[in-house]
C-alpha atoms as a PDB file:
ATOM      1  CA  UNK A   1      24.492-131.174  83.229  1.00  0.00           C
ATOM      2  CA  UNK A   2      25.890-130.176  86.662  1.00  0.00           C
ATOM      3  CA  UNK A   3      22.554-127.879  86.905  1.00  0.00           C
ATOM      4  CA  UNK A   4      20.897-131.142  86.455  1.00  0.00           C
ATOM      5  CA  UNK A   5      22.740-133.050  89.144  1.00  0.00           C
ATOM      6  CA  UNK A   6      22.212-129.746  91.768  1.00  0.00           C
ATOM      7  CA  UNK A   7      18.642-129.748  91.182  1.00  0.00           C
ATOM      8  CA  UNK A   8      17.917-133.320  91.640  1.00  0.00           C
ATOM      9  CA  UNK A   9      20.670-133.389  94.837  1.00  0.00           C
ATOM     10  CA  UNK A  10      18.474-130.380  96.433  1.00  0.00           C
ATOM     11  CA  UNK A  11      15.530-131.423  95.743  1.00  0.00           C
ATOM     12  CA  UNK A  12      16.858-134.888  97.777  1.00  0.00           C
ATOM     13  CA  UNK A  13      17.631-132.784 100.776  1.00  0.00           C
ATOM     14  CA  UNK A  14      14.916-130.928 100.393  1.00  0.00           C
ATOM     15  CA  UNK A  15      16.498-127.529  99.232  1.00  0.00           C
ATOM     16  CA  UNK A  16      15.232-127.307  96.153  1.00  0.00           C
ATOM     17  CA  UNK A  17      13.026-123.780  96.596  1.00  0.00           C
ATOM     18  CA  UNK A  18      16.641-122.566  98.717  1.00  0.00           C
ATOM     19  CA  UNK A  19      19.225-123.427  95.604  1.00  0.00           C
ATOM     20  CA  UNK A  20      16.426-122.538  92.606  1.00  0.00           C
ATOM     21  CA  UNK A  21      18.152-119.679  91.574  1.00  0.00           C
ATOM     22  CA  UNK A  22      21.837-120.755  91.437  1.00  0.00           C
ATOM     23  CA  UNK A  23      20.936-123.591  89.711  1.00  0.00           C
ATOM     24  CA  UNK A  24      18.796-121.519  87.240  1.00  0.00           C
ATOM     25  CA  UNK A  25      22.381-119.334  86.846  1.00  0.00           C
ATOM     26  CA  UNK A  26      24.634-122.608  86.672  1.00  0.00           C
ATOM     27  CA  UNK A  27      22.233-123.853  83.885  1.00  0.00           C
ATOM     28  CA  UNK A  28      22.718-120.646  81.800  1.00  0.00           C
ATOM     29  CA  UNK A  29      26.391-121.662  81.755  1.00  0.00           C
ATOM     30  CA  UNK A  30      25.818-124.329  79.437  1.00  0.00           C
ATOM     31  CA  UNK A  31      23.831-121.942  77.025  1.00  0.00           C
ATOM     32  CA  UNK A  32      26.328-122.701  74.430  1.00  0.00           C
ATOM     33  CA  UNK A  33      25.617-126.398  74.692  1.00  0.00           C
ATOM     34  CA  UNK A  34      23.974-127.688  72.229  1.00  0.00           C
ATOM     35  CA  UNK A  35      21.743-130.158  74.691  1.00  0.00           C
ATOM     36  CA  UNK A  36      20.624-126.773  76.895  1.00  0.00           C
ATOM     37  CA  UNK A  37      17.332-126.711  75.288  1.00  0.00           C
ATOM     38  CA  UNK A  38      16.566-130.161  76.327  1.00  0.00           C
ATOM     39  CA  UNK A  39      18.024-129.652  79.601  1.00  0.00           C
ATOM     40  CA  UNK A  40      16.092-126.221  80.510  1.00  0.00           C
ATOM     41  CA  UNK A  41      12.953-127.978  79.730  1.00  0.00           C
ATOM     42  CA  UNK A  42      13.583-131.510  81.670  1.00  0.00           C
ATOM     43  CA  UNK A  43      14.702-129.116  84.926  1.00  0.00           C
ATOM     44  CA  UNK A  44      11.534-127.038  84.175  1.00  0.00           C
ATOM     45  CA  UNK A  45       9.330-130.118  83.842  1.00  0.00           C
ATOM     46  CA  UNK A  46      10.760-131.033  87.032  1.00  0.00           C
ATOM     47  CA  UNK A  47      10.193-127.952  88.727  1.00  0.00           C
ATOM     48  CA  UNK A  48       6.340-127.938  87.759  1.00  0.00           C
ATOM     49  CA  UNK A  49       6.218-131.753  88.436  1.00  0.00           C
ATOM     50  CA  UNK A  50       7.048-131.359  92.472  1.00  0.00           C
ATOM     51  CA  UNK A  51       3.326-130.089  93.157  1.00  0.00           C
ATOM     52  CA  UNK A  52       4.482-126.888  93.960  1.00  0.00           C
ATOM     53  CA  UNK A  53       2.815-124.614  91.644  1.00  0.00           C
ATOM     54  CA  UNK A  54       4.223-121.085  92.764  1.00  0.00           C
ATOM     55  CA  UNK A  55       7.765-122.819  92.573  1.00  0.00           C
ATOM     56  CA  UNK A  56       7.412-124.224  89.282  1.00  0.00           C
ATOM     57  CA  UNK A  57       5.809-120.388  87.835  1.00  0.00           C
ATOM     58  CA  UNK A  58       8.837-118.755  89.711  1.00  0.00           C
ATOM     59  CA  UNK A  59      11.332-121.110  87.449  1.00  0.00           C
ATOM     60  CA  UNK A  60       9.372-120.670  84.160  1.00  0.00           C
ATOM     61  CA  UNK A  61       9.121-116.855  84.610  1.00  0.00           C
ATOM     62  CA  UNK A  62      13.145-116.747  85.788  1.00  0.00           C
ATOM     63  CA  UNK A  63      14.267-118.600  82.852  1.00  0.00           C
ATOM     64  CA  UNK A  64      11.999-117.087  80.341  1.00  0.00           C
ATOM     65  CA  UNK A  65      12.595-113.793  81.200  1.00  0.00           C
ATOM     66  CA  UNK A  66      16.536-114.091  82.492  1.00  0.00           C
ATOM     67  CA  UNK A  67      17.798-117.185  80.662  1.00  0.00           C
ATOM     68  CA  UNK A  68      16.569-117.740  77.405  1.00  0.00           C
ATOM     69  CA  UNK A  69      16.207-115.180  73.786  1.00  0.00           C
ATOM     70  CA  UNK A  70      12.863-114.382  72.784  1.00  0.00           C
ATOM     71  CA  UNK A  71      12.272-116.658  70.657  1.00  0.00           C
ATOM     72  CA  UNK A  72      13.481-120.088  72.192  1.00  0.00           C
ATOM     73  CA  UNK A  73      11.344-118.419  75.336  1.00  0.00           C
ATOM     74  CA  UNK A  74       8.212-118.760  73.104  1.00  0.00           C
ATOM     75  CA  UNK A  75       8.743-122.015  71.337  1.00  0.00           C
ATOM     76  CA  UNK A  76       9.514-123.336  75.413  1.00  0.00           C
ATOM     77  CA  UNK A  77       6.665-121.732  76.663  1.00  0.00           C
ATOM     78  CA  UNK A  78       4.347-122.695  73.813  1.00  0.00           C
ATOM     79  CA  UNK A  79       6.027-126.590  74.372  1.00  0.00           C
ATOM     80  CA  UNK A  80       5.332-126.878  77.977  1.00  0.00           C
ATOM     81  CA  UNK A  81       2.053-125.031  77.728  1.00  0.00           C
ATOM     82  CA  UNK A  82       0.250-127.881  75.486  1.00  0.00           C
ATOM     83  CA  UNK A  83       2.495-130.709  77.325  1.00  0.00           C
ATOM     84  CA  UNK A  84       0.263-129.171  80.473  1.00  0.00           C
ATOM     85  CA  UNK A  85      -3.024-128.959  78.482  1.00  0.00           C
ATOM     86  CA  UNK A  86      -2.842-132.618  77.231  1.00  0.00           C
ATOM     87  CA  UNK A  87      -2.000-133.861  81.386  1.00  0.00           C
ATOM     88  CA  UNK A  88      -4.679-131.937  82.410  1.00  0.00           C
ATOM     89  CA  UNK A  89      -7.309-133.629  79.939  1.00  0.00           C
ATOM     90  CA  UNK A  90      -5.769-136.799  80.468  1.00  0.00           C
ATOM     91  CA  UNK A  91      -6.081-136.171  84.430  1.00  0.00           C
ATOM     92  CA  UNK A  92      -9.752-134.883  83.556  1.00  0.00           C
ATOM     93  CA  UNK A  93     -10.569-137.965  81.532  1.00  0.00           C
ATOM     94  CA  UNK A  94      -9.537-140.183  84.322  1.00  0.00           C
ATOM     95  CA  UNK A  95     -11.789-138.544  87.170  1.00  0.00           C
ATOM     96  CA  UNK A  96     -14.907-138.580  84.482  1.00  0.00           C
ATOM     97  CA  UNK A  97     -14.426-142.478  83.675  1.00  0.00           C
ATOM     98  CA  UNK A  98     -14.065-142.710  88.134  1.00  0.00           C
ATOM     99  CA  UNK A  99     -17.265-141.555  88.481  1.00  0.00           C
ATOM    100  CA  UNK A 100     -18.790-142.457  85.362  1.00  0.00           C
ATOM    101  CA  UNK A 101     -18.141-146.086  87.230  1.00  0.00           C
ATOM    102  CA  UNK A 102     -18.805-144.866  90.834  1.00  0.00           C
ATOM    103  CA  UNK A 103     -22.017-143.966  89.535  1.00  0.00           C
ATOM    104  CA  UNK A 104     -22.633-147.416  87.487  1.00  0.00           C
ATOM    105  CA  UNK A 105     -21.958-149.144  91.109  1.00  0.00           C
ATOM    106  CA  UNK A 106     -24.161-147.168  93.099  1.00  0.00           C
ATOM    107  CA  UNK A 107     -26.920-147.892  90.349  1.00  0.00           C
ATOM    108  CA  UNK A 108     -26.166-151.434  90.210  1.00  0.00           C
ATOM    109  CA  UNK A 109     -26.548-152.239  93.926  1.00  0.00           C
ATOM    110  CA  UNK A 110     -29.498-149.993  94.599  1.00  0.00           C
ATOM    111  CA  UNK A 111     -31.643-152.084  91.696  1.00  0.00           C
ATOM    112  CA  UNK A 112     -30.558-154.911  93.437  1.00  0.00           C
ATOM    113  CA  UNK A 113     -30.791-154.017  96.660  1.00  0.00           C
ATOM    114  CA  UNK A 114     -32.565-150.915  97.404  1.00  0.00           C
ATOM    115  CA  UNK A 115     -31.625-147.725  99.248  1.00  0.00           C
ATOM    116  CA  UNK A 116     -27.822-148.051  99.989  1.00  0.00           C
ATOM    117  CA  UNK A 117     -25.778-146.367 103.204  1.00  0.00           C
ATOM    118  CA  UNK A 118     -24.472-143.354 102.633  1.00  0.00           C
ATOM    119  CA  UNK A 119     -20.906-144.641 104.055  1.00  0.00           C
ATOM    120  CA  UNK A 120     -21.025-146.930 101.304  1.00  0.00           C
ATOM    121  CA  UNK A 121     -21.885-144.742  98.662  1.00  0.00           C
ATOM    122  CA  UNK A 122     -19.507-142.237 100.266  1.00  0.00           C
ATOM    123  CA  UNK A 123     -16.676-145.277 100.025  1.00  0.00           C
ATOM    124  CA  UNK A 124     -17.597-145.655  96.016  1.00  0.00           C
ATOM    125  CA  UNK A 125     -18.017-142.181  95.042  1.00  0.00           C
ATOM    126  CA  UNK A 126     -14.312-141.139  96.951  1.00  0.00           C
ATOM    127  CA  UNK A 127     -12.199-144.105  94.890  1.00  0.00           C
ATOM    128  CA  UNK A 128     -10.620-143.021  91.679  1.00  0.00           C
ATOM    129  CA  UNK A 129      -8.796-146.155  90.930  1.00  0.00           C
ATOM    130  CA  UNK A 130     -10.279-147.307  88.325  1.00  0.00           C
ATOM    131  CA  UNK A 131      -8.653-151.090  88.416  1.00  0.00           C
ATOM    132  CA  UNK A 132     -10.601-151.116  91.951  1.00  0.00           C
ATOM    133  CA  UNK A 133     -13.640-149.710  90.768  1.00  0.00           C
ATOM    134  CA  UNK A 134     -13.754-152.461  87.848  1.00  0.00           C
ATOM    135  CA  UNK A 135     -13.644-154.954  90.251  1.00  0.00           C
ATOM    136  CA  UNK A 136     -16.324-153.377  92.552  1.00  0.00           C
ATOM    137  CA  UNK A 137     -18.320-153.157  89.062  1.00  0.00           C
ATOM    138  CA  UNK A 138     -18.157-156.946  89.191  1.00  0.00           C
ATOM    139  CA  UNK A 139     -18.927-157.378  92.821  1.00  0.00           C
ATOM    140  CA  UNK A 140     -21.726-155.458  92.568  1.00  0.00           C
ATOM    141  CA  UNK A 141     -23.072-157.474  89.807  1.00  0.00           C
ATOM    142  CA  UNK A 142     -22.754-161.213  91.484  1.00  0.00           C
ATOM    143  CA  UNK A 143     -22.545-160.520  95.270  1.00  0.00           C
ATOM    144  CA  UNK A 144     -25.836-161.717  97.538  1.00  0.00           C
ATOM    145  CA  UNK A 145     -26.117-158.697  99.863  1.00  0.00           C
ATOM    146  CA  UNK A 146     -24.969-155.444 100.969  1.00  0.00           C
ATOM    147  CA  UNK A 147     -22.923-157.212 103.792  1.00  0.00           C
ATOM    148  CA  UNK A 148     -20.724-158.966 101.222  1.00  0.00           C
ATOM    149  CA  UNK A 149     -20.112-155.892  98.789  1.00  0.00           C
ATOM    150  CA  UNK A 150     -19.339-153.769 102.027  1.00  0.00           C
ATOM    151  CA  UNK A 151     -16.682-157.276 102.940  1.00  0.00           C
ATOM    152  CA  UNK A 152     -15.344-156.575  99.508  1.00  0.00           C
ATOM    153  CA  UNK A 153     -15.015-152.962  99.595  1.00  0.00           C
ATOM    154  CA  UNK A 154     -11.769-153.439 101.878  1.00  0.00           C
END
């Protein structure tokens, strides 16, 4: 648990890559703990979750190989590798059904209205909310000119 607590206080002052391996060596204090498991893999989740992917490989690789028997180091590695897989479709999913809908935009206004700026089509094509894209669906569908759909863009 205090491995826990170190991690998140570093990573709040912004030492997290500085204190990575002491808190990796804390953690393997608590081996005999029956919650380590879950703990390794919630500080390792965290690790991979800051958007630093050399960081997040350096703490996999330090607790699988230092930290960790064999076999708990494949059933962890096999866990967090399909945990990653099923994000990364899920992520993947999400940017198809963005431009699946940019798309559906562009095609909507350009039936209606003809050619179509590129700033606008640039302004459709970069949004991957798909909440604002649904409504832009709809604007593109009742508004009465470019002018209004570019008002509505905002």
């Amino acid at each position: 648990m205090r491995a826990l607590l170190a991690a998140l206080q570093a990573a709040a002052e912004g030492k997290l890559a500085e204190r990575l391996e002491a808190i990796l060596f804390s953690l393997a204090d608590a081996k005999a703990d029956p919650r380590f498991p879950a703990w390794l893999t919630a500080l390792l989740r965290y690790f991979v979750s800051l958007n630093q992917p050399e960081r997040g490989k350096e703490a996999v690789n330090k607790v699988l190989n230092n930290f960790v028997d064999k076999e708990a180091a494949e059933m962890l590695a096999t866990s967090l590798a399909q945990e990653w897989l099923l994000e990364g479709r899920a992520e993947g999913e999400a940017k198809g059904i963005a431009k699946g809908k940019a798309e559906g935009i562009i095609l909507v206004l350009k039936s209606r209205f003809g050619s179509l700026p590129t700033n606008i089509q640039n302004k459709v094509r970069g949004c991957s909310d798909i909440d604002r894209l649904d409504s832009w669906i709809t604007l593109a569908a009742v508004c009465q000119s470019l002018y209004e759909f570019k008002k509505g863009l905002r």
